[in-house]
Protein backbone atom coordinates (compact mmCIF):
# COMPACT_ATOMS: atom_id res chain seq x y z
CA UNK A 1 48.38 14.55 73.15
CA UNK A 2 49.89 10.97 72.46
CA UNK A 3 48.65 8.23 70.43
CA UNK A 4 46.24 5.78 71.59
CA UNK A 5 47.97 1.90 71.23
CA UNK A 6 45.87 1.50 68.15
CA UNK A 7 47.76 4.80 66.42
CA UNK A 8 51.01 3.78 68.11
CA UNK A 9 51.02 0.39 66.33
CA UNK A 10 49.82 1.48 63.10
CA UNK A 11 52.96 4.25 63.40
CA UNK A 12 55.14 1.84 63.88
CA UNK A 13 53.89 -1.42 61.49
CA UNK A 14 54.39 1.53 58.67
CA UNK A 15 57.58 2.84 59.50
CA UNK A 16 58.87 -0.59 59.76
CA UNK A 17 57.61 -1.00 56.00
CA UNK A 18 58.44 2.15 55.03
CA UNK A 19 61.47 2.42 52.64
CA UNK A 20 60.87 6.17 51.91
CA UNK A 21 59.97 8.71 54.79
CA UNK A 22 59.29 11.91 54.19
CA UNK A 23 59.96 14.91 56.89
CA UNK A 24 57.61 18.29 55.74
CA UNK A 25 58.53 21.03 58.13
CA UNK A 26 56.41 24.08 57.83
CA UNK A 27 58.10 27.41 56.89
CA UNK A 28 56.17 29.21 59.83
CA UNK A 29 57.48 26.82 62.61
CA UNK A 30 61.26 28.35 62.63
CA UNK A 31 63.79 27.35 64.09
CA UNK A 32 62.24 25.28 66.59
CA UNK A 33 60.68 23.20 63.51
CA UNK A 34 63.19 22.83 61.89
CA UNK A 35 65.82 21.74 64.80
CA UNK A 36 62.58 18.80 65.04
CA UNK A 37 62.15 17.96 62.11
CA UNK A 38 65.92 17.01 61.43
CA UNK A 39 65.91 15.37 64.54
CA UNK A 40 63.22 12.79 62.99
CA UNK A 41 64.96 13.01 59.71
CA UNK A 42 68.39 11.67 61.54
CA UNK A 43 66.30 9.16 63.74
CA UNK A 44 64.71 7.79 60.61
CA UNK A 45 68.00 7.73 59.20
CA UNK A 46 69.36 4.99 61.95
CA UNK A 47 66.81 2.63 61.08
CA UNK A 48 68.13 2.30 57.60
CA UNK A 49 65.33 4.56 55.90
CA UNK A 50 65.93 6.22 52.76
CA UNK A 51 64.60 9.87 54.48
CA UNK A 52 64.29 13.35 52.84
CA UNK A 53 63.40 16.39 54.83
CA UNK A 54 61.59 19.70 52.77
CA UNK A 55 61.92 22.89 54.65
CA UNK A 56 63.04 26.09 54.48
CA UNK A 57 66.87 26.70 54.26
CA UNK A 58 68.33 28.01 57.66
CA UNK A 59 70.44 31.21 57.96
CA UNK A 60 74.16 30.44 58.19
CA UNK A 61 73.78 31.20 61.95
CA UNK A 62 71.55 28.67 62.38
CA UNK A 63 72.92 26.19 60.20
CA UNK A 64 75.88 26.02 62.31
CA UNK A 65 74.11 24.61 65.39
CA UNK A 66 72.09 22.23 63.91
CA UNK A 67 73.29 18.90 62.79
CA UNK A 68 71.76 17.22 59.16
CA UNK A 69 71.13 20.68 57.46
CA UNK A 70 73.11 19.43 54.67
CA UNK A 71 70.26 17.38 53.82
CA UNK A 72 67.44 19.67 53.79
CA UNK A 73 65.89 19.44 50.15
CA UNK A 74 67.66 16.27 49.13
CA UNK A 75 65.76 13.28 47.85
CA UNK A 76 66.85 10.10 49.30
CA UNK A 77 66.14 7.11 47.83
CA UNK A 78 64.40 5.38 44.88
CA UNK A 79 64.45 8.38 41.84
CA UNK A 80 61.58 8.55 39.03
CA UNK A 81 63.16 10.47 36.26
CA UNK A 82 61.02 13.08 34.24
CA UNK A 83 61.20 13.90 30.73
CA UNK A 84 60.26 17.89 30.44
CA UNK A 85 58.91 18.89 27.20
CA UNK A 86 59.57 23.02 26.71
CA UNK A 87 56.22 25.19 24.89
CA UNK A 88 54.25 21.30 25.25
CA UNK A 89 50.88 22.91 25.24
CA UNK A 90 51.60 24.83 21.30
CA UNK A 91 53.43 21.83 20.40
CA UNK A 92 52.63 18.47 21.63
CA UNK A 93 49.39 16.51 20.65
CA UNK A 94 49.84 13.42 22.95
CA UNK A 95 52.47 11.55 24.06
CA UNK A 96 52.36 7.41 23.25
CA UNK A 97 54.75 4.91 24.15
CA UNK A 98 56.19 1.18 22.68
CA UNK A 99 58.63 -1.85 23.72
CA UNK A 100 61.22 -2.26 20.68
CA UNK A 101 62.69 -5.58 22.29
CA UNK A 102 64.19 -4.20 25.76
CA UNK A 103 63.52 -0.61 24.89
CA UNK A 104 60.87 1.89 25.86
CA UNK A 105 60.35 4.10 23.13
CA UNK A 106 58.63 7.27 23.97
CA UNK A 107 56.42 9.24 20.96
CA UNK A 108 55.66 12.24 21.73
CA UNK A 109 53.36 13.53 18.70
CA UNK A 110 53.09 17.23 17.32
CA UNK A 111 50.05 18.98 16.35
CA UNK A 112 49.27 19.16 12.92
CA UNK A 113 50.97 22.23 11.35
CA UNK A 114 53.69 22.88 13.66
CA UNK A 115 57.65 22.06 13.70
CA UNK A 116 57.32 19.85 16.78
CA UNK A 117 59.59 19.59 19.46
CA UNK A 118 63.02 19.50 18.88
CA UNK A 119 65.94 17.74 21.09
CA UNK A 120 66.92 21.47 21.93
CA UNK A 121 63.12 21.59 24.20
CA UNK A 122 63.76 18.46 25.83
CA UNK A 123 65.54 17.77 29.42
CA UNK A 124 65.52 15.24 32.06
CA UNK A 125 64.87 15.55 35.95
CA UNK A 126 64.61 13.55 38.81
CA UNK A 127 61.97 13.43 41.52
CA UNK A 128 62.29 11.60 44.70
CA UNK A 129 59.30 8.26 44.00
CA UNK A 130 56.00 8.62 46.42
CA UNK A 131 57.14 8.32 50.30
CA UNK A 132 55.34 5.31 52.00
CA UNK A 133 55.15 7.80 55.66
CA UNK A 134 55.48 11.40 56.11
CA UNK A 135 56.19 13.44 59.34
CA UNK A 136 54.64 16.70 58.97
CA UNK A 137 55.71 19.43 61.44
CA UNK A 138 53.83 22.77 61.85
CA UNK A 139 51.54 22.31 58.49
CA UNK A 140 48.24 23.27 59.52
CA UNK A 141 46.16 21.94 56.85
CA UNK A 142 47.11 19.52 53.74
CA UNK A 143 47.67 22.60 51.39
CA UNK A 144 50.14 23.63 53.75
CA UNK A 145 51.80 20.09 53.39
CA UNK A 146 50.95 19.57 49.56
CA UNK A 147 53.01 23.16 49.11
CA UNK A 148 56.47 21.89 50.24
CA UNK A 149 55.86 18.32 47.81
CA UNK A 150 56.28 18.39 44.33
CA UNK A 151 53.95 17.05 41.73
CA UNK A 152 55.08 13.75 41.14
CA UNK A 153 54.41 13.17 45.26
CA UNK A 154 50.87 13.90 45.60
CA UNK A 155 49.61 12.29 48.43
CA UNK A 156 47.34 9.50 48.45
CA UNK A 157 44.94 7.40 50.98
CA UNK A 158 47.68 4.39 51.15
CA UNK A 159 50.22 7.56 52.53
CA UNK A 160 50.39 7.18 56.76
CA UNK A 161 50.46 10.89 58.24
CA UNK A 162 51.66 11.87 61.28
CA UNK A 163 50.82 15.54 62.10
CA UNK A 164 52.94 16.99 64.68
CA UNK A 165 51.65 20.46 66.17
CA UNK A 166 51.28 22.58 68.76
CA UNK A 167 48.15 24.12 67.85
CA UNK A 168 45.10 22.11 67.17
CA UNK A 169 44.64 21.83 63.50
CA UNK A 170 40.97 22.90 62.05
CA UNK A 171 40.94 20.77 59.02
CA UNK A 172 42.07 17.13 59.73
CA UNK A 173 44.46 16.07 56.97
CA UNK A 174 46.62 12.94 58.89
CA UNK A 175 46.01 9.56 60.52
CA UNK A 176 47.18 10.37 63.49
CA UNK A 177 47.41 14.32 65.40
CA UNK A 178 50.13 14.96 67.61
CA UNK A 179 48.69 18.31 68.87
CA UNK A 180 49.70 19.67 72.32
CA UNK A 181 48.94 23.71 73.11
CA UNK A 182 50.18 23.59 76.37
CA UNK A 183 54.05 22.50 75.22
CA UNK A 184 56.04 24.73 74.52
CA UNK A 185 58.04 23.64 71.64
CA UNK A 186 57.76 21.35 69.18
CA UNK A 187 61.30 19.99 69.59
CA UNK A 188 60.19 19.28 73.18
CA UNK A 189 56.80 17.28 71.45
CA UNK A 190 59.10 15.60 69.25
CA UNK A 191 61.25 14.41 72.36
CA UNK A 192 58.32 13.04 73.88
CA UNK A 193 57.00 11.15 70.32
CA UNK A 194 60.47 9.33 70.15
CA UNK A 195 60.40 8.46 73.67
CA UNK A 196 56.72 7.21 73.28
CA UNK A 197 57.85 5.22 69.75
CA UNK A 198 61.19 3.96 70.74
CA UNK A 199 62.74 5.06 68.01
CA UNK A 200 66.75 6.26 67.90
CA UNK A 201 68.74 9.18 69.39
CA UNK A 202 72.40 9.83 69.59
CA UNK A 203 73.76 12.98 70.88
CA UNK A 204 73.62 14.25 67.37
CA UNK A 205 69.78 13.81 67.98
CA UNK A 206 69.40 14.93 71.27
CA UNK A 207 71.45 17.74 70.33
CA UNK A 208 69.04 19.55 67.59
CA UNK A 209 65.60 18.97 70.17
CA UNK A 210 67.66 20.20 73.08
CA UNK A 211 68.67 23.72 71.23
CA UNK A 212 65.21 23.51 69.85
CA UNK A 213 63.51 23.62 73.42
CA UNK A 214 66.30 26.31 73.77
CA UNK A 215 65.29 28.77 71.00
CA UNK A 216 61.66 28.62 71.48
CA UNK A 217 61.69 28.97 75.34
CA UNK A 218 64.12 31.92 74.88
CA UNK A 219 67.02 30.15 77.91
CA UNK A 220 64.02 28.04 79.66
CA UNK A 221 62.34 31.58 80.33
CA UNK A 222 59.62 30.78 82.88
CA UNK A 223 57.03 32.71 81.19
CA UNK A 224 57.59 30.28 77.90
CA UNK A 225 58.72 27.12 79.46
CA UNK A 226 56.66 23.77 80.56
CA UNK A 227 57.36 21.04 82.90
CA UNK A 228 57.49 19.20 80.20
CA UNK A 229 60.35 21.36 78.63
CA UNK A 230 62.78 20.74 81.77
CA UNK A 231 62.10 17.21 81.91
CA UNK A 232 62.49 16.49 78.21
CA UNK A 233 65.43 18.59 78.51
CA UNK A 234 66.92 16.73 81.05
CA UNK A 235 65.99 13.93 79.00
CA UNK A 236 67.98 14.59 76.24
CA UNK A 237 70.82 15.49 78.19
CA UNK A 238 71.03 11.84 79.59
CA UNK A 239 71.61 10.92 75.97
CA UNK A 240 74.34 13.04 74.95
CA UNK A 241 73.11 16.59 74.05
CA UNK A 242 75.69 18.16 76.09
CA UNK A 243 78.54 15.97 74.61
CA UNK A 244 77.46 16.71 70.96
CA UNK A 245 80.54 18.42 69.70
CA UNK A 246 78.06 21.86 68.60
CA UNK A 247 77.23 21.83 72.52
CA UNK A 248 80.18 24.15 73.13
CA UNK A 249 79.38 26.93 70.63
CA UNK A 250 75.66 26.83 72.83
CA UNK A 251 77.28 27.42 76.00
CA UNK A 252 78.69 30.44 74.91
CA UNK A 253 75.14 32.07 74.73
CA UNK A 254 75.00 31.27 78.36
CA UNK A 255 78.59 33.45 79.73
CA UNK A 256 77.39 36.77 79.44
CA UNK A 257 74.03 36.55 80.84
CA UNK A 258 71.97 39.73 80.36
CA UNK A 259 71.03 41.03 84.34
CA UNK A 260 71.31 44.44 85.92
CA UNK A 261 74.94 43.99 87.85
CA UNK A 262 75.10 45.27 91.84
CA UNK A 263 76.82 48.26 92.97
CA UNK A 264 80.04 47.82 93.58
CA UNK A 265 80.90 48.37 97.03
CA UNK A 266 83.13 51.62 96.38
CA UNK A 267 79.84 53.00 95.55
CA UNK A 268 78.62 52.78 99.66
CA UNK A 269 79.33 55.98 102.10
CA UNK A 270 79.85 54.99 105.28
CA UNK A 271 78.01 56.82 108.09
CA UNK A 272 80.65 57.14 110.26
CA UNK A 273 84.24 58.51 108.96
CA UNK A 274 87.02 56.99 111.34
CA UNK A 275 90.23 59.33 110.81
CA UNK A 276 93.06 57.20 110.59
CA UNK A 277 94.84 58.99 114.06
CA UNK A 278 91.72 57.47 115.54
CA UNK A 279 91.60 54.27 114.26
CA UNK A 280 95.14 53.68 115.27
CA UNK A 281 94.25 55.59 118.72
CA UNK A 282 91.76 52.44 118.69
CA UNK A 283 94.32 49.95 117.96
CA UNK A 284 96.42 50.76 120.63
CA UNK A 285 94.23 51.11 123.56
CA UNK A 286 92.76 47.79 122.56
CA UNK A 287 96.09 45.85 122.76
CA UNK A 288 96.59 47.73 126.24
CA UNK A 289 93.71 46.02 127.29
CA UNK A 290 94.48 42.67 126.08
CA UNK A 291 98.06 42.87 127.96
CA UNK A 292 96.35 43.57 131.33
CA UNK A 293 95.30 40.91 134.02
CA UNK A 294 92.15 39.09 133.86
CA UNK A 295 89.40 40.62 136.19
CA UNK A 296 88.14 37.67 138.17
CA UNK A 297 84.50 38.38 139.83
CA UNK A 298 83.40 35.77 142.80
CA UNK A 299 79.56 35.71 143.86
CA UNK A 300 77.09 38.63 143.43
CA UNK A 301 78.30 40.32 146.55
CA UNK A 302 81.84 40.76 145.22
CA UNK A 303 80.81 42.16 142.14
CA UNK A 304 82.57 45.72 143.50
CA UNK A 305 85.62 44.23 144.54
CA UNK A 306 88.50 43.25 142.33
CA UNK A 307 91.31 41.07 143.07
């Protein structure tokens, strides 16, 4: 499932390099995906890297146990702006450019027989500049990855890939294939890949993998849980997931747990119905014989007599 040291040191040389990281989390991986993928996106983070995560936005539910949401879909880093040209292909011819002095002078030329383009059909974007490493979690294939990118960030050979799955993927599109079938989350692969790296986690961290191992193991069922998932679990605990300060609105999952409650014991007959009259009758010819004189026996012949 891990990386060989070869893999391991290539992982880390570019990360080290990296300025830009880029964390693609699949849209079919859920919440469990997504609780990894920001957990990356936050470790990244503490190493200084300018990080952006694509995914899909969480429900408002969700949102609230998961920390670094806010930054889902928000480049970080250096910017390449974009010049959009509206109705380009009735319009435009080609587009040339020239240095007057310090400034870049862009031409963009109109076929012959039209108005051209007019300020009114032009507007100016921004798109995050190629990331030098990219985390993909869940993508199966690289059209899966290429569909959360944008244009301007196609990927290229120089572009270090680390694929992080739990099923095997068919078509190899990364450098290196973190694929484990037997785990049962990815938050819990995750846990294991920044263990295995080194690389940061705070309870903030811990926090998102923890509920992630949570969500996709329904409460640590047994019929969806690992070994793995208890011991990364416990894991992350040791580093703060239960102090994270979204740890108490998880606990509250855990007070009314869902189990079919015993009778109480106003439900049970008794066999036999003591009247009180009785009971007291009892009572009293119990404390009679407790106010009486000891019978002492001596030997196995005396056992008749009584002194």
């Amino acid at each position: 499932m891990f990386m060989d040291q070869n893999s391991k040191e290539k992982t880390l040389e570019s990360l080290t390099k990296a300025e830009a990281v880029l964390v693609a989390v699949s849209e079919n991986s859920g919440f469990d995906g997504l609780a990894a993928g920001l957990a990356i996106c936050l470790s990244c983070q503490k190493l200084g890297k300018n990080v952006s995560i694509f995914a899909k936005s969480p429900q408002v539910s969700d949102a609230k146990t998961l920390y670094g949401v806010d930054k889902i879909g928000k480049p970080a880093g250096k910017k390449n702006l974009v010049v959009v040209v509206e109705n380009a292909v009735q319009n435009v011819d080609k587009v040339t450019y020239f240095l007057d002095g310090n400034k870049l002078k862009i031409v963009i030329h109109s076929f012959p027989g039209t108005t051209g383009v007019s300020q009114e059909q032009l507007k100016f974007e921004e798109t995050l500049s190629k990331p030098d490493l990219i985390f993909s979690i869940g993508n199966k294939s690289l059209e899966d990855l290429t569909r959360l990118i944008t244009h301007e960030q196609n990927i290229d050979s120089t572009v270090w890939i680390v694929n992080i799955n739990r099923e095997d993927v068919k078509q190899k599109f990364a450098q290196v294939d973190i694929c484990n079938p037997q785990a049962a989350s990815l938050s819990e692969i995750t846990g294991l890949i920044l263990q295995d790296l080194a690389l940061p986690i705070d309870q903030d961290i811990a926090f998102n993998l923890f509920v992630g191992i949570v969500d996709a193991t329904s409460n640590f069922s047994p019929a969806k849980s690992s070994p793995a998932s208890f011991q990364t679990a416990a894991w992350l605990v040791k580093f703060g997931a239960g102090k994270a300060s979204l740890a108490n609105q998880l606990s509250k999952t855990f007070r009314n747990p869902s189990f079919v409650s015993q009778p109480s014991t106003s439900e049970f007959q008794p066999k036999a119905h003591i009247k009180p009259a009785d009971f007291y009758k009892s009572f009293e010819d119990s404390e009679e014989d407790w106010l009486k004189p000891p019978k002492i026996y001596k030997g196995s012949k005396s056992f008749d007599s009584e002194n």
